[in-house]
PDBML (XML) file of the C-alpha atoms, coordinates in Angstrom:
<?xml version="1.0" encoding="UTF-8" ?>
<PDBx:datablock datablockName="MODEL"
   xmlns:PDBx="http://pdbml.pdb.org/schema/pdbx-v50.xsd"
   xmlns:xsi="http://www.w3.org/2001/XMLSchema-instance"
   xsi:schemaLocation="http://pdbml.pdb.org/schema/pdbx-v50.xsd pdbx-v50.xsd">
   <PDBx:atom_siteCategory>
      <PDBx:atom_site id="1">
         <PDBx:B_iso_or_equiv>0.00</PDBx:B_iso_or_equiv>
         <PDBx:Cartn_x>147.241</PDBx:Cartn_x>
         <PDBx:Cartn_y>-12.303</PDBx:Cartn_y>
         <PDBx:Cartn_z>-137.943</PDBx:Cartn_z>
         <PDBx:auth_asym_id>A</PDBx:auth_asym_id>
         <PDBx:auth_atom_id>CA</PDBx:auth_atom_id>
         <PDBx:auth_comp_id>UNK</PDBx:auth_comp_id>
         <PDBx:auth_seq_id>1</PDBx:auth_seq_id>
         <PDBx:group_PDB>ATOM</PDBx:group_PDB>
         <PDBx:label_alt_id xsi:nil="true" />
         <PDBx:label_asym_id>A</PDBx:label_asym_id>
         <PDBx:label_atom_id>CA</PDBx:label_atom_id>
         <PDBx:label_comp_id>UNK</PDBx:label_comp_id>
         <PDBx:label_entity_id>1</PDBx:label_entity_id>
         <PDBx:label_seq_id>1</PDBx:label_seq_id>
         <PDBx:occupancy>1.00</PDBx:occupancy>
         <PDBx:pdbx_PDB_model_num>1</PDBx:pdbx_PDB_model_num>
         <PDBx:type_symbol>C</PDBx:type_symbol>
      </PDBx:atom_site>
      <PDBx:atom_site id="2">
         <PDBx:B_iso_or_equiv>0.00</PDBx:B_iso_or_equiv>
         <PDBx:Cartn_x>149.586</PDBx:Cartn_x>
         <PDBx:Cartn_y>-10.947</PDBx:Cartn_y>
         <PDBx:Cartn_z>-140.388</PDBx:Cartn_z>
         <PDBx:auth_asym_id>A</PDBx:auth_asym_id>
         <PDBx:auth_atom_id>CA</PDBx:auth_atom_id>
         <PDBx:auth_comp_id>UNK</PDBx:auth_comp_id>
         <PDBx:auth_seq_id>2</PDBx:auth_seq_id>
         <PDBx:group_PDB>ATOM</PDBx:group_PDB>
         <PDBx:label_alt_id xsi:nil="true" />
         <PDBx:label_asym_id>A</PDBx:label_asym_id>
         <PDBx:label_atom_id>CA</PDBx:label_atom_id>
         <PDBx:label_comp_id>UNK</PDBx:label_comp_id>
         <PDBx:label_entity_id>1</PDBx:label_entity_id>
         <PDBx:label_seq_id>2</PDBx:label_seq_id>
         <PDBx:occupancy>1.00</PDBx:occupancy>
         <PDBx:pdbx_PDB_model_num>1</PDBx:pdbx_PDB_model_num>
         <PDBx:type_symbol>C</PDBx:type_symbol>
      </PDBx:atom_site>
      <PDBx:atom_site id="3">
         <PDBx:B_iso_or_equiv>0.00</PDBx:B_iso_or_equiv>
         <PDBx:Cartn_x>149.831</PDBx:Cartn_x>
         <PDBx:Cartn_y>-7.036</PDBx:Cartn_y>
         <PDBx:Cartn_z>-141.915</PDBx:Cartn_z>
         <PDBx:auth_asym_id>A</PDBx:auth_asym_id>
         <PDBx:auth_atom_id>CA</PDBx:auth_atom_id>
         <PDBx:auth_comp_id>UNK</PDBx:auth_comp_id>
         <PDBx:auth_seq_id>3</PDBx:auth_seq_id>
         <PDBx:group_PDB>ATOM</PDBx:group_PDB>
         <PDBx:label_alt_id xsi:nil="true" />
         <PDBx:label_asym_id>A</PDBx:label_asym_id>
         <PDBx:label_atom_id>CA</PDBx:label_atom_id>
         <PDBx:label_comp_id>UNK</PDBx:label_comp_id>
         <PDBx:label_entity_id>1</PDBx:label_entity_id>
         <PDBx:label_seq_id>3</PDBx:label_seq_id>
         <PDBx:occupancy>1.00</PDBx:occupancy>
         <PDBx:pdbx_PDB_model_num>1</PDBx:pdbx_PDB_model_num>
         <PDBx:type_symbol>C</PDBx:type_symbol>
      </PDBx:atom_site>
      <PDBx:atom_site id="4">
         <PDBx:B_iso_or_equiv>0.00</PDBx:B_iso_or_equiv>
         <PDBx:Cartn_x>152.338</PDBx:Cartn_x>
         <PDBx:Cartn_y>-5.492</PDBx:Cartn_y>
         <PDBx:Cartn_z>-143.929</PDBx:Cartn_z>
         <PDBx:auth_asym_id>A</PDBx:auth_asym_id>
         <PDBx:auth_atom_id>CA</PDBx:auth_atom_id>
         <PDBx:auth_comp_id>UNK</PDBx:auth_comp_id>
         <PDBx:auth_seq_id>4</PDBx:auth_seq_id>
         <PDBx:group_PDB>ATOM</PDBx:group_PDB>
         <PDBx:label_alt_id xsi:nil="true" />
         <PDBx:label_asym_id>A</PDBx:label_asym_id>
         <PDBx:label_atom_id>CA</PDBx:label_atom_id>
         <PDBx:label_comp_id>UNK</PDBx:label_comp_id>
         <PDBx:label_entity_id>1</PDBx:label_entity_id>
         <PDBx:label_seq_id>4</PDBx:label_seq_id>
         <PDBx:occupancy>1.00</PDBx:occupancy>
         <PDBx:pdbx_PDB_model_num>1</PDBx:pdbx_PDB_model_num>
         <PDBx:type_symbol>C</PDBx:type_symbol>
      </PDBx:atom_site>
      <PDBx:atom_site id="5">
         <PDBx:B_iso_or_equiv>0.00</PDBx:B_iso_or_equiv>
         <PDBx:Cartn_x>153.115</PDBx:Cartn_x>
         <PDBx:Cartn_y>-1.877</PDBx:Cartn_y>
         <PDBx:Cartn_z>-141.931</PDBx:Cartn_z>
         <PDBx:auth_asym_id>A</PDBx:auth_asym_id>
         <PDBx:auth_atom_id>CA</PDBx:auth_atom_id>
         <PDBx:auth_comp_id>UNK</PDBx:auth_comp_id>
         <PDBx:auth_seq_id>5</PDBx:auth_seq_id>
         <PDBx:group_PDB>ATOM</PDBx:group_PDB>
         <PDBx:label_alt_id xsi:nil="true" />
         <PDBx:label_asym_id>A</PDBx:label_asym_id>
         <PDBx:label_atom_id>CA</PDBx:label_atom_id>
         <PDBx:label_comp_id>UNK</PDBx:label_comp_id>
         <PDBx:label_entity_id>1</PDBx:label_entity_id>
         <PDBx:label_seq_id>5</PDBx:label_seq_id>
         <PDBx:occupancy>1.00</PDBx:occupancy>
         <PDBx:pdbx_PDB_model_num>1</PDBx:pdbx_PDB_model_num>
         <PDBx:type_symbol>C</PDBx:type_symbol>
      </PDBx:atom_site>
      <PDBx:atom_site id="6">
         <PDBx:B_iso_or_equiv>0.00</PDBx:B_iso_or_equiv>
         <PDBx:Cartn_x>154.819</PDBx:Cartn_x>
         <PDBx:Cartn_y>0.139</PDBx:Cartn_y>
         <PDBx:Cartn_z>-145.057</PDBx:Cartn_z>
         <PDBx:auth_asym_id>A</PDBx:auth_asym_id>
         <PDBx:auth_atom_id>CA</PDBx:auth_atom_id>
         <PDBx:auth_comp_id>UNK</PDBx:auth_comp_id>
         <PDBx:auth_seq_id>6</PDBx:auth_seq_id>
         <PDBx:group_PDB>ATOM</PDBx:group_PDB>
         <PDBx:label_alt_id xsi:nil="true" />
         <PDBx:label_asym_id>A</PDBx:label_asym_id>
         <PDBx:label_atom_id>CA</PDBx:label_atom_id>
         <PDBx:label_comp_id>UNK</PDBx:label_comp_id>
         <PDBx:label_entity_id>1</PDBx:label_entity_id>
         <PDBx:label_seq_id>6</PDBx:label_seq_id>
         <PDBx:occupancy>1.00</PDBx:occupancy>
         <PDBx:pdbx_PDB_model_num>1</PDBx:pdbx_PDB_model_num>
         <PDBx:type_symbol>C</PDBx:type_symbol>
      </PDBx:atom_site>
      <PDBx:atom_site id="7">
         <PDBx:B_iso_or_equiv>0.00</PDBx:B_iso_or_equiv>
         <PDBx:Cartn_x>156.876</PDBx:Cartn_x>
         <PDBx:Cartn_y>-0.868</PDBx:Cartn_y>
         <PDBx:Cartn_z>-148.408</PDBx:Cartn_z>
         <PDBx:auth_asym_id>A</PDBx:auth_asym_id>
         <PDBx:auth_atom_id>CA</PDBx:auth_atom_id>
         <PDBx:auth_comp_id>UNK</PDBx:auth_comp_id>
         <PDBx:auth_seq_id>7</PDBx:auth_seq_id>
         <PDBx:group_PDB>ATOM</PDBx:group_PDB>
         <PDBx:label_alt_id xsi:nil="true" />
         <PDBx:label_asym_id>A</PDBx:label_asym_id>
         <PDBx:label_atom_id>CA</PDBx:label_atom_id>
         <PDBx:label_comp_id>UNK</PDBx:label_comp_id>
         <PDBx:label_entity_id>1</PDBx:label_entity_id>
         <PDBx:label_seq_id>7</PDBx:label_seq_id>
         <PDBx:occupancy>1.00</PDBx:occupancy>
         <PDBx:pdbx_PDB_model_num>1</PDBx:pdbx_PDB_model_num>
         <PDBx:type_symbol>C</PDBx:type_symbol>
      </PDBx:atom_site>
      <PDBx:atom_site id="8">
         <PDBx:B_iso_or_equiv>0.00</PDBx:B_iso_or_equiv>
         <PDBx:Cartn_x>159.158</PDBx:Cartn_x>
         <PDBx:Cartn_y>1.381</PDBx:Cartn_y>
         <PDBx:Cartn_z>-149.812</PDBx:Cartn_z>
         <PDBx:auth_asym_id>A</PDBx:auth_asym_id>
         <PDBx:auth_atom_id>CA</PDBx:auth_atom_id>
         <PDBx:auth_comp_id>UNK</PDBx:auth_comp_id>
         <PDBx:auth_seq_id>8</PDBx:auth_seq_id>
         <PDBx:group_PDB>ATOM</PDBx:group_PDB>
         <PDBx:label_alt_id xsi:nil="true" />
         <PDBx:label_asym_id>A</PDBx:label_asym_id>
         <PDBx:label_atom_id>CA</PDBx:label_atom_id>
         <PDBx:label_comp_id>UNK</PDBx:label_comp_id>
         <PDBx:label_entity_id>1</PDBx:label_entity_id>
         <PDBx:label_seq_id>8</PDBx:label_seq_id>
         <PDBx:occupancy>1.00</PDBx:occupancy>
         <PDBx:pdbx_PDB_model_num>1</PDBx:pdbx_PDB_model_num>
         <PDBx:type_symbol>C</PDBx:type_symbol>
      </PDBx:atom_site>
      <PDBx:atom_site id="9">
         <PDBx:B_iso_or_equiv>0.00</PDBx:B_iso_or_equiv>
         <PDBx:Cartn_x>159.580</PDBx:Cartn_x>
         <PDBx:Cartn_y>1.258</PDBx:Cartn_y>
         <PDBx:Cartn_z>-153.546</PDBx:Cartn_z>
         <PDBx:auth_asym_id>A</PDBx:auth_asym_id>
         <PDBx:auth_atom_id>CA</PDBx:auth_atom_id>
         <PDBx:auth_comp_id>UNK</PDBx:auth_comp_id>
         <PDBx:auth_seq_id>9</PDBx:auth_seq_id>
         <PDBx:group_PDB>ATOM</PDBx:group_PDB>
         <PDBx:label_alt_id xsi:nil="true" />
         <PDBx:label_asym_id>A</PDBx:label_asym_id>
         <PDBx:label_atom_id>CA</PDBx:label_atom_id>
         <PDBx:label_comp_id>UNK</PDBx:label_comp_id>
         <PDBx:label_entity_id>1</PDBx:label_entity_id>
         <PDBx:label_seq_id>9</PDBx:label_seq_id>
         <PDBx:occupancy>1.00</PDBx:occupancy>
         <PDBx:pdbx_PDB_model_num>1</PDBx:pdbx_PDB_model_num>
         <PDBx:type_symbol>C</PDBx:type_symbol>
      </PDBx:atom_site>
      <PDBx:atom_site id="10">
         <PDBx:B_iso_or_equiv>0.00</PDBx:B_iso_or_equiv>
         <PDBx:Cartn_x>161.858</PDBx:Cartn_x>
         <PDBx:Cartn_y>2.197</PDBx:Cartn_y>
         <PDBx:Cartn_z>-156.024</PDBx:Cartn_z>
         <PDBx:auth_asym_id>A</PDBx:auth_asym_id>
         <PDBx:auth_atom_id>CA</PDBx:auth_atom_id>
         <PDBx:auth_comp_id>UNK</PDBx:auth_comp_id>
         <PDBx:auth_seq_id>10</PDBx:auth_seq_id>
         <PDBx:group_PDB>ATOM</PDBx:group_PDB>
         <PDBx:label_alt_id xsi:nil="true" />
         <PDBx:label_asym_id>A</PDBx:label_asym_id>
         <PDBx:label_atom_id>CA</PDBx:label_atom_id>
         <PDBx:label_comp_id>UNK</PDBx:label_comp_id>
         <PDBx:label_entity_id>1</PDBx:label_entity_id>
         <PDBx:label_seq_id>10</PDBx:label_seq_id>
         <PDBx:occupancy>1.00</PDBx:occupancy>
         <PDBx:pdbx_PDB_model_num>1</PDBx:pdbx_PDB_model_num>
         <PDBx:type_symbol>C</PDBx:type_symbol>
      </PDBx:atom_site>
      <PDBx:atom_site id="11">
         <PDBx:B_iso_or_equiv>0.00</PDBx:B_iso_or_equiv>
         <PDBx:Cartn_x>160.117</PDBx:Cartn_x>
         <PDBx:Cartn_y>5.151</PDBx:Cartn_y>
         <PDBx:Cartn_z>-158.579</PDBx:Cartn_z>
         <PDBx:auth_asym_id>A</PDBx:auth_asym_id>
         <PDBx:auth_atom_id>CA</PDBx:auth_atom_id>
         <PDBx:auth_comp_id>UNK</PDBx:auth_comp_id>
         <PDBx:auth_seq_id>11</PDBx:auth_seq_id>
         <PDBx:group_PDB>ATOM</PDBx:group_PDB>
         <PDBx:label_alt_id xsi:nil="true" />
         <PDBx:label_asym_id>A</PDBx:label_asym_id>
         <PDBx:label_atom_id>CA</PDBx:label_atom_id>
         <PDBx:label_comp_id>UNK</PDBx:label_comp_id>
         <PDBx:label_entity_id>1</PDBx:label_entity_id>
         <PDBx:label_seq_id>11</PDBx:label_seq_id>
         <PDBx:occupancy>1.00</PDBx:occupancy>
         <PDBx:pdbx_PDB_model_num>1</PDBx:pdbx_PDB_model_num>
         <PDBx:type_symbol>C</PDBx:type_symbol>
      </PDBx:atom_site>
      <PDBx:atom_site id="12">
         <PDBx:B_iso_or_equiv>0.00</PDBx:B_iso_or_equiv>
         <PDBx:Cartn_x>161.525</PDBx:Cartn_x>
         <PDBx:Cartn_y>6.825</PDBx:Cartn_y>
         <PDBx:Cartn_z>-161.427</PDBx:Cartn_z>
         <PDBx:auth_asym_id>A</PDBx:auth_asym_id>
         <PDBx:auth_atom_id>CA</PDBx:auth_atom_id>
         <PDBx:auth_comp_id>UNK</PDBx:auth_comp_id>
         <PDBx:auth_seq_id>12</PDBx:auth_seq_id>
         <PDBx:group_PDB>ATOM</PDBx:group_PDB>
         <PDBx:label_alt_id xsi:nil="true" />
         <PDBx:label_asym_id>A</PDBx:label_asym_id>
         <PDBx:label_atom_id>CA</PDBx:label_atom_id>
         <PDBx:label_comp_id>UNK</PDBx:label_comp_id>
         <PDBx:label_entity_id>1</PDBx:label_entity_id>
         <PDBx:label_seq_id>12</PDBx:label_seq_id>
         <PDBx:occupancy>1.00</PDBx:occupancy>
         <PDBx:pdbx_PDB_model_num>1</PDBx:pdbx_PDB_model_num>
         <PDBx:type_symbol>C</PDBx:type_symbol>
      </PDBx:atom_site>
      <PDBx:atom_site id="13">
         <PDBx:B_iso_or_equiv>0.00</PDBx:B_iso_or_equiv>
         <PDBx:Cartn_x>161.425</PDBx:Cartn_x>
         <PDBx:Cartn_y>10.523</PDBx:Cartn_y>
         <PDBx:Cartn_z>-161.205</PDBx:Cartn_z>
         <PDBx:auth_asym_id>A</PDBx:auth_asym_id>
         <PDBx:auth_atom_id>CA</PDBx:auth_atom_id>
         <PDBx:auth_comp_id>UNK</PDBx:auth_comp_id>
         <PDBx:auth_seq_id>13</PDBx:auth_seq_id>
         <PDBx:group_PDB>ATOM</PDBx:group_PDB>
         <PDBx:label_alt_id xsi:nil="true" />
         <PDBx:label_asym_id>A</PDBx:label_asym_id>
         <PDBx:label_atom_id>CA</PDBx:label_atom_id>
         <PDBx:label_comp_id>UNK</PDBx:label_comp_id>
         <PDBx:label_entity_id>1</PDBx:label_entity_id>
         <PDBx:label_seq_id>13</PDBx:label_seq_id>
         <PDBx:occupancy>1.00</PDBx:occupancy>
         <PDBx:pdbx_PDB_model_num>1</PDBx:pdbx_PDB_model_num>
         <PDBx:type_symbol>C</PDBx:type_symbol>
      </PDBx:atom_site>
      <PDBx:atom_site id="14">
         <PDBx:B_iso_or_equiv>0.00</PDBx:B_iso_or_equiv>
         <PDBx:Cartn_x>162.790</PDBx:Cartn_x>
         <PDBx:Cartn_y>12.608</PDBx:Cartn_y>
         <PDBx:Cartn_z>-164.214</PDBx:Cartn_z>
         <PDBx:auth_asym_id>A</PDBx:auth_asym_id>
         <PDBx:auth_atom_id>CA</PDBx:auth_atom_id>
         <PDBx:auth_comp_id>UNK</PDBx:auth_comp_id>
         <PDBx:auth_seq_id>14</PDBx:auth_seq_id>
         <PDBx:group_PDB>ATOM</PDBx:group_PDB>
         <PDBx:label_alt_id xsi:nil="true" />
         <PDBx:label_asym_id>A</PDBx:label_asym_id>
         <PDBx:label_atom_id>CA</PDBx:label_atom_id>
         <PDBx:label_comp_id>UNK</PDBx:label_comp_id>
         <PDBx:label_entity_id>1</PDBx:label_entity_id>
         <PDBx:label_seq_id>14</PDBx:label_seq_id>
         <PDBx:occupancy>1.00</PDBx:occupancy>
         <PDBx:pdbx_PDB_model_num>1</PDBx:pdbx_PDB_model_num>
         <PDBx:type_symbol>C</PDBx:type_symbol>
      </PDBx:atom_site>
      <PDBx:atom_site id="15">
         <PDBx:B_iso_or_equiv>0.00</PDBx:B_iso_or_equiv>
         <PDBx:Cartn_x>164.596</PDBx:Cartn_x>
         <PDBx:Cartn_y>8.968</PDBx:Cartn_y>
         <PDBx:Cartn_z>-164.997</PDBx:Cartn_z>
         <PDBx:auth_asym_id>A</PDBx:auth_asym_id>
         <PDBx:auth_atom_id>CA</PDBx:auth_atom_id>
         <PDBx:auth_comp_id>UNK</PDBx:auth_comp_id>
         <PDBx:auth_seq_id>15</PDBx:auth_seq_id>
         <PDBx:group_PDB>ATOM</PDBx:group_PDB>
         <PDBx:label_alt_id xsi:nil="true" />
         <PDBx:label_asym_id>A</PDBx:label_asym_id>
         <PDBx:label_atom_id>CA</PDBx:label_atom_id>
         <PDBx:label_comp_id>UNK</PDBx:label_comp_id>
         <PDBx:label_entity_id>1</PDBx:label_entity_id>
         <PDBx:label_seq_id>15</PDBx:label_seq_id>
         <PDBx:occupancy>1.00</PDBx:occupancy>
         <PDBx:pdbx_PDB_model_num>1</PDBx:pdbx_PDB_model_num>
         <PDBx:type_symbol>C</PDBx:type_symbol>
      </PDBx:atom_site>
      <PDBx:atom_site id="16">
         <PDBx:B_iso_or_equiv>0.00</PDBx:B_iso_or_equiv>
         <PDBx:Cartn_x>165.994</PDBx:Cartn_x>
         <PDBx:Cartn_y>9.008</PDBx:Cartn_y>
         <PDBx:Cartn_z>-161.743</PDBx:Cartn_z>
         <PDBx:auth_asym_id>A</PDBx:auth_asym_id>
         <PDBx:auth_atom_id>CA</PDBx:auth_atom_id>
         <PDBx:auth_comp_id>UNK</PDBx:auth_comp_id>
         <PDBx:auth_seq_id>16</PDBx:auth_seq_id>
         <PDBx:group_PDB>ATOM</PDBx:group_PDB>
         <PDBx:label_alt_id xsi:nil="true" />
         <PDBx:label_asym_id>A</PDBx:label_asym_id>
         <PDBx:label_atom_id>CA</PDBx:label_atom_id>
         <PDBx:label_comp_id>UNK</PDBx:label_comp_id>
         <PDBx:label_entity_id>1</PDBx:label_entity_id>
         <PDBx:label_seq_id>16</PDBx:label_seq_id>
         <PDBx:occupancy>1.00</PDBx:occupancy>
         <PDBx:pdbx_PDB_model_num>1</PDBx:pdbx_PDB_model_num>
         <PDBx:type_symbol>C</PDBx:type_symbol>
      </PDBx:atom_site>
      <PDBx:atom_site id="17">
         <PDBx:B_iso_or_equiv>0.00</PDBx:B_iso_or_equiv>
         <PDBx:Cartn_x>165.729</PDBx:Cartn_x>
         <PDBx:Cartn_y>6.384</PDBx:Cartn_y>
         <PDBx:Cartn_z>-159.096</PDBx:Cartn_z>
         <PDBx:auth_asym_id>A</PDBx:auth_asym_id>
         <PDBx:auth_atom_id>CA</PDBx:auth_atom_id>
         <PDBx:auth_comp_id>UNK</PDBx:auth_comp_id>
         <PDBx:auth_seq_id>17</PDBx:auth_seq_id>
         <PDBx:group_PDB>ATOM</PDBx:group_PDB>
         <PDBx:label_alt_id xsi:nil="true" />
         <PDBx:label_asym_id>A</PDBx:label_asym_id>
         <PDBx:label_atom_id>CA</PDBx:label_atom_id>
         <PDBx:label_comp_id>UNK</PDBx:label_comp_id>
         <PDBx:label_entity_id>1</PDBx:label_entity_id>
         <PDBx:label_seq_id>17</PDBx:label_seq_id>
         <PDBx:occupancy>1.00</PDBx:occupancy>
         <PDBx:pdbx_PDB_model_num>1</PDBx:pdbx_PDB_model_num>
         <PDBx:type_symbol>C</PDBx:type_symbol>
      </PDBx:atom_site>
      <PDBx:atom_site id="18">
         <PDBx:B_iso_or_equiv>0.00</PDBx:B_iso_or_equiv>
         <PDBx:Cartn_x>164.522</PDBx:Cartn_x>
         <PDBx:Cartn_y>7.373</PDBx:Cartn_y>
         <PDBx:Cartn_z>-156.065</PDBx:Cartn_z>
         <PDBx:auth_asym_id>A</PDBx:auth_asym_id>
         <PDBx:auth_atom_id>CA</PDBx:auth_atom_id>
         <PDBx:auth_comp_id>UNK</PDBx:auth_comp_id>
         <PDBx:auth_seq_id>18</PDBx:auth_seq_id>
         <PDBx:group_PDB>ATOM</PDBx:group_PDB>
         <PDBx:label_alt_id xsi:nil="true" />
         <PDBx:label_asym_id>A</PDBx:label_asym_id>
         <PDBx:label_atom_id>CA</PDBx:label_atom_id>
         <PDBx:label_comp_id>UNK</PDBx:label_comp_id>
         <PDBx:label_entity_id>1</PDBx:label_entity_id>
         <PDBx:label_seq_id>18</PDBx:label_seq_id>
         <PDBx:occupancy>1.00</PDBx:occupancy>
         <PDBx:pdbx_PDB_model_num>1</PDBx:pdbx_PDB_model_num>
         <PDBx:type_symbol>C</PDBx:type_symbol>
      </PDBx:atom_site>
      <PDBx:atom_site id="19">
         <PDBx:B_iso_or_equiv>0.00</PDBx:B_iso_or_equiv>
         <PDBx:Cartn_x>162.646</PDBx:Cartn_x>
         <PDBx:Cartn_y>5.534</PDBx:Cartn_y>
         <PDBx:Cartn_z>-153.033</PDBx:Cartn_z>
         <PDBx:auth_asym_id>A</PDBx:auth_asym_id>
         <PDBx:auth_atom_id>CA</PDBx:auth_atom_id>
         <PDBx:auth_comp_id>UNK</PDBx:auth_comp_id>
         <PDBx:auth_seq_id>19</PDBx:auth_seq_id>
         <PDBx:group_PDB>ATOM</PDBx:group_PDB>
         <PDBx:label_alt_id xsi:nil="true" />
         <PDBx:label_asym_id>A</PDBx:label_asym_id>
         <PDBx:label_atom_id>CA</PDBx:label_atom_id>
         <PDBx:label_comp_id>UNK</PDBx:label_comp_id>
         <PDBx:label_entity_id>1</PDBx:label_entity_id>
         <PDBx:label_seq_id>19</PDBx:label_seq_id>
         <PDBx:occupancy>1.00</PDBx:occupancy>
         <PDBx:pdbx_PDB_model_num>1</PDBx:pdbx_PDB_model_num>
         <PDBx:type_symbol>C</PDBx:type_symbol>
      </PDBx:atom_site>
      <PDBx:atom_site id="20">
         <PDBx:B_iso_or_equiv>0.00</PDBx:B_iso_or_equiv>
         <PDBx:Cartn_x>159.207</PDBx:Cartn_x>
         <PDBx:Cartn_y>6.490</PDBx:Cartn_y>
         <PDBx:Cartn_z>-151.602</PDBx:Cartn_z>
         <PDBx:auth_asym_id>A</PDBx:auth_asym_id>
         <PDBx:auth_atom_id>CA</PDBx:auth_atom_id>
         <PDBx:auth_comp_id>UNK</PDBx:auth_comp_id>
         <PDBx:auth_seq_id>20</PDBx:auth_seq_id>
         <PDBx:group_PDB>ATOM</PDBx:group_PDB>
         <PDBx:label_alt_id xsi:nil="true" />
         <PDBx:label_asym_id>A</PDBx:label_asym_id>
         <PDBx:label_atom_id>CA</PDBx:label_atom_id>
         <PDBx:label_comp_id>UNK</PDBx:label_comp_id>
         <PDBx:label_entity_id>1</PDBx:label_entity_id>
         <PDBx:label_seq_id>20</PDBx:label_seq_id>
         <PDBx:occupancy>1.00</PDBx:occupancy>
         <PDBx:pdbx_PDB_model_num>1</PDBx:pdbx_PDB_model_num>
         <PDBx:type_symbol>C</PDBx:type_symbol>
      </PDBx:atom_site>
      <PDBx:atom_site id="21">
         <PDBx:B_iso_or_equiv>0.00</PDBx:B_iso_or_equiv>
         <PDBx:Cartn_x>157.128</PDBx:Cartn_x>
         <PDBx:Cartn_y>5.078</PDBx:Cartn_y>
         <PDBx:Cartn_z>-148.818</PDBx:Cartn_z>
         <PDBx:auth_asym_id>A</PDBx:auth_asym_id>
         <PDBx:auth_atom_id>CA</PDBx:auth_atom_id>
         <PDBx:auth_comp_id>UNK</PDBx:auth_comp_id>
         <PDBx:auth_seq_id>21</PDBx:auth_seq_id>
         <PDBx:group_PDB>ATOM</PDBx:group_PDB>
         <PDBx:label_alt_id xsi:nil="true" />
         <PDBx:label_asym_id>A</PDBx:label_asym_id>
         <PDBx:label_atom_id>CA</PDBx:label_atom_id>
         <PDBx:label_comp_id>UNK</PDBx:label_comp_id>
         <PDBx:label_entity_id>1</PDBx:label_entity_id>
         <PDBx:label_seq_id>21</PDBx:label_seq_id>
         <PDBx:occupancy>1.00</PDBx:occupancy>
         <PDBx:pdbx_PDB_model_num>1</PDBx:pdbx_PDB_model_num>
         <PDBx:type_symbol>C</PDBx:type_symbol>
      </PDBx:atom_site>
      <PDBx:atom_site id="22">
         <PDBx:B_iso_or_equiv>0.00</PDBx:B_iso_or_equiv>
         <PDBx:Cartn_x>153.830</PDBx:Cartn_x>
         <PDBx:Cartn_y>3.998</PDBx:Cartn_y>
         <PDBx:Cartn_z>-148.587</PDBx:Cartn_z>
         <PDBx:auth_asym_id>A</PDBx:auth_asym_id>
         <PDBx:auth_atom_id>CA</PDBx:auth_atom_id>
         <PDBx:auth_comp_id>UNK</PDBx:auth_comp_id>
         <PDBx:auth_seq_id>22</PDBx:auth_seq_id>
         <PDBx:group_PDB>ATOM</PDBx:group_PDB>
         <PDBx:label_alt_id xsi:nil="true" />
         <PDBx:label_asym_id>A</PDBx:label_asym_id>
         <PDBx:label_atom_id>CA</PDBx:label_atom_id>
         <PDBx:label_comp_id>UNK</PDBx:label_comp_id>
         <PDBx:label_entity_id>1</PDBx:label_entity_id>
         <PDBx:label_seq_id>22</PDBx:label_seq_id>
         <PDBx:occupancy>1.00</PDBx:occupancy>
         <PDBx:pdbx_PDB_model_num>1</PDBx:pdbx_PDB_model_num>
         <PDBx:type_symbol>C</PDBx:type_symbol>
      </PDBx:atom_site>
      <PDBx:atom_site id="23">
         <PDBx:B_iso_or_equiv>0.00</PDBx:B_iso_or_equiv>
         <PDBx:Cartn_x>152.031</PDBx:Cartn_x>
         <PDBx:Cartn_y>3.863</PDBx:Cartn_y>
         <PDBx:Cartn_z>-145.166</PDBx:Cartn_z>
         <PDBx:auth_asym_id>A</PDBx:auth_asym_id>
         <PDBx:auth_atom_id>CA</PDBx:auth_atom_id>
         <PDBx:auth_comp_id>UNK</PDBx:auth_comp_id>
         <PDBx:auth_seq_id>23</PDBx:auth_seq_id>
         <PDBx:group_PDB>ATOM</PDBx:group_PDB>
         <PDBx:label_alt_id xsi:nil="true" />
         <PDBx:label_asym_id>A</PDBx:label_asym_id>
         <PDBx:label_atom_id>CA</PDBx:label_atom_id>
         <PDBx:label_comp_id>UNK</PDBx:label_comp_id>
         <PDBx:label_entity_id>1</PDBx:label_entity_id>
         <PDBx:label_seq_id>23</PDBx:label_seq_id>
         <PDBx:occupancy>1.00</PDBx:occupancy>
         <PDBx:pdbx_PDB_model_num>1</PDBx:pdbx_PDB_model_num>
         <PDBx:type_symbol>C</PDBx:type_symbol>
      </PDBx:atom_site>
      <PDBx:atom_site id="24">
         <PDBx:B_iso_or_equiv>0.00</PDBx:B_iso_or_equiv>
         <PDBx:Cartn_x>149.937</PDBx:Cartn_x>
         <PDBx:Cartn_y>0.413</PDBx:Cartn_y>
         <PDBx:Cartn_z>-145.885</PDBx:Cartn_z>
         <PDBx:auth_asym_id>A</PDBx:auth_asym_id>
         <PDBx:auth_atom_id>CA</PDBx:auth_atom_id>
         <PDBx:auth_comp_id>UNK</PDBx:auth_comp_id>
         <PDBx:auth_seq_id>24</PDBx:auth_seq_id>
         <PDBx:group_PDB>ATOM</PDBx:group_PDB>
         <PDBx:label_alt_id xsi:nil="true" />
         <PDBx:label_asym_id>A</PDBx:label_asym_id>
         <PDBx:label_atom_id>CA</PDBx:label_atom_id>
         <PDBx:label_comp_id>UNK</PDBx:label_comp_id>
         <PDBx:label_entity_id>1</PDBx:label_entity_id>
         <PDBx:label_seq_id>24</PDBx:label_seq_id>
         <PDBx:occupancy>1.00</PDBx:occupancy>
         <PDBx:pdbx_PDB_model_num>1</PDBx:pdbx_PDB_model_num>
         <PDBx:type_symbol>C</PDBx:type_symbol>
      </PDBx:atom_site>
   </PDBx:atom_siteCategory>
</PDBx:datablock>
């Protein structure tokens, strides 16, 4: 009745921010 399609997220890459998506 309820679903969560993606999230991105904040993830550190060589101390870096960057944002990524996950397909949920």
């Amino acid at each position: 009745r309820a679903m969560v399609i993606t999230e991105l997220y904040r993830h550190s890459v060589g101390g870096n921010p960057v944002w990524k998506l996950r397909a949920l």
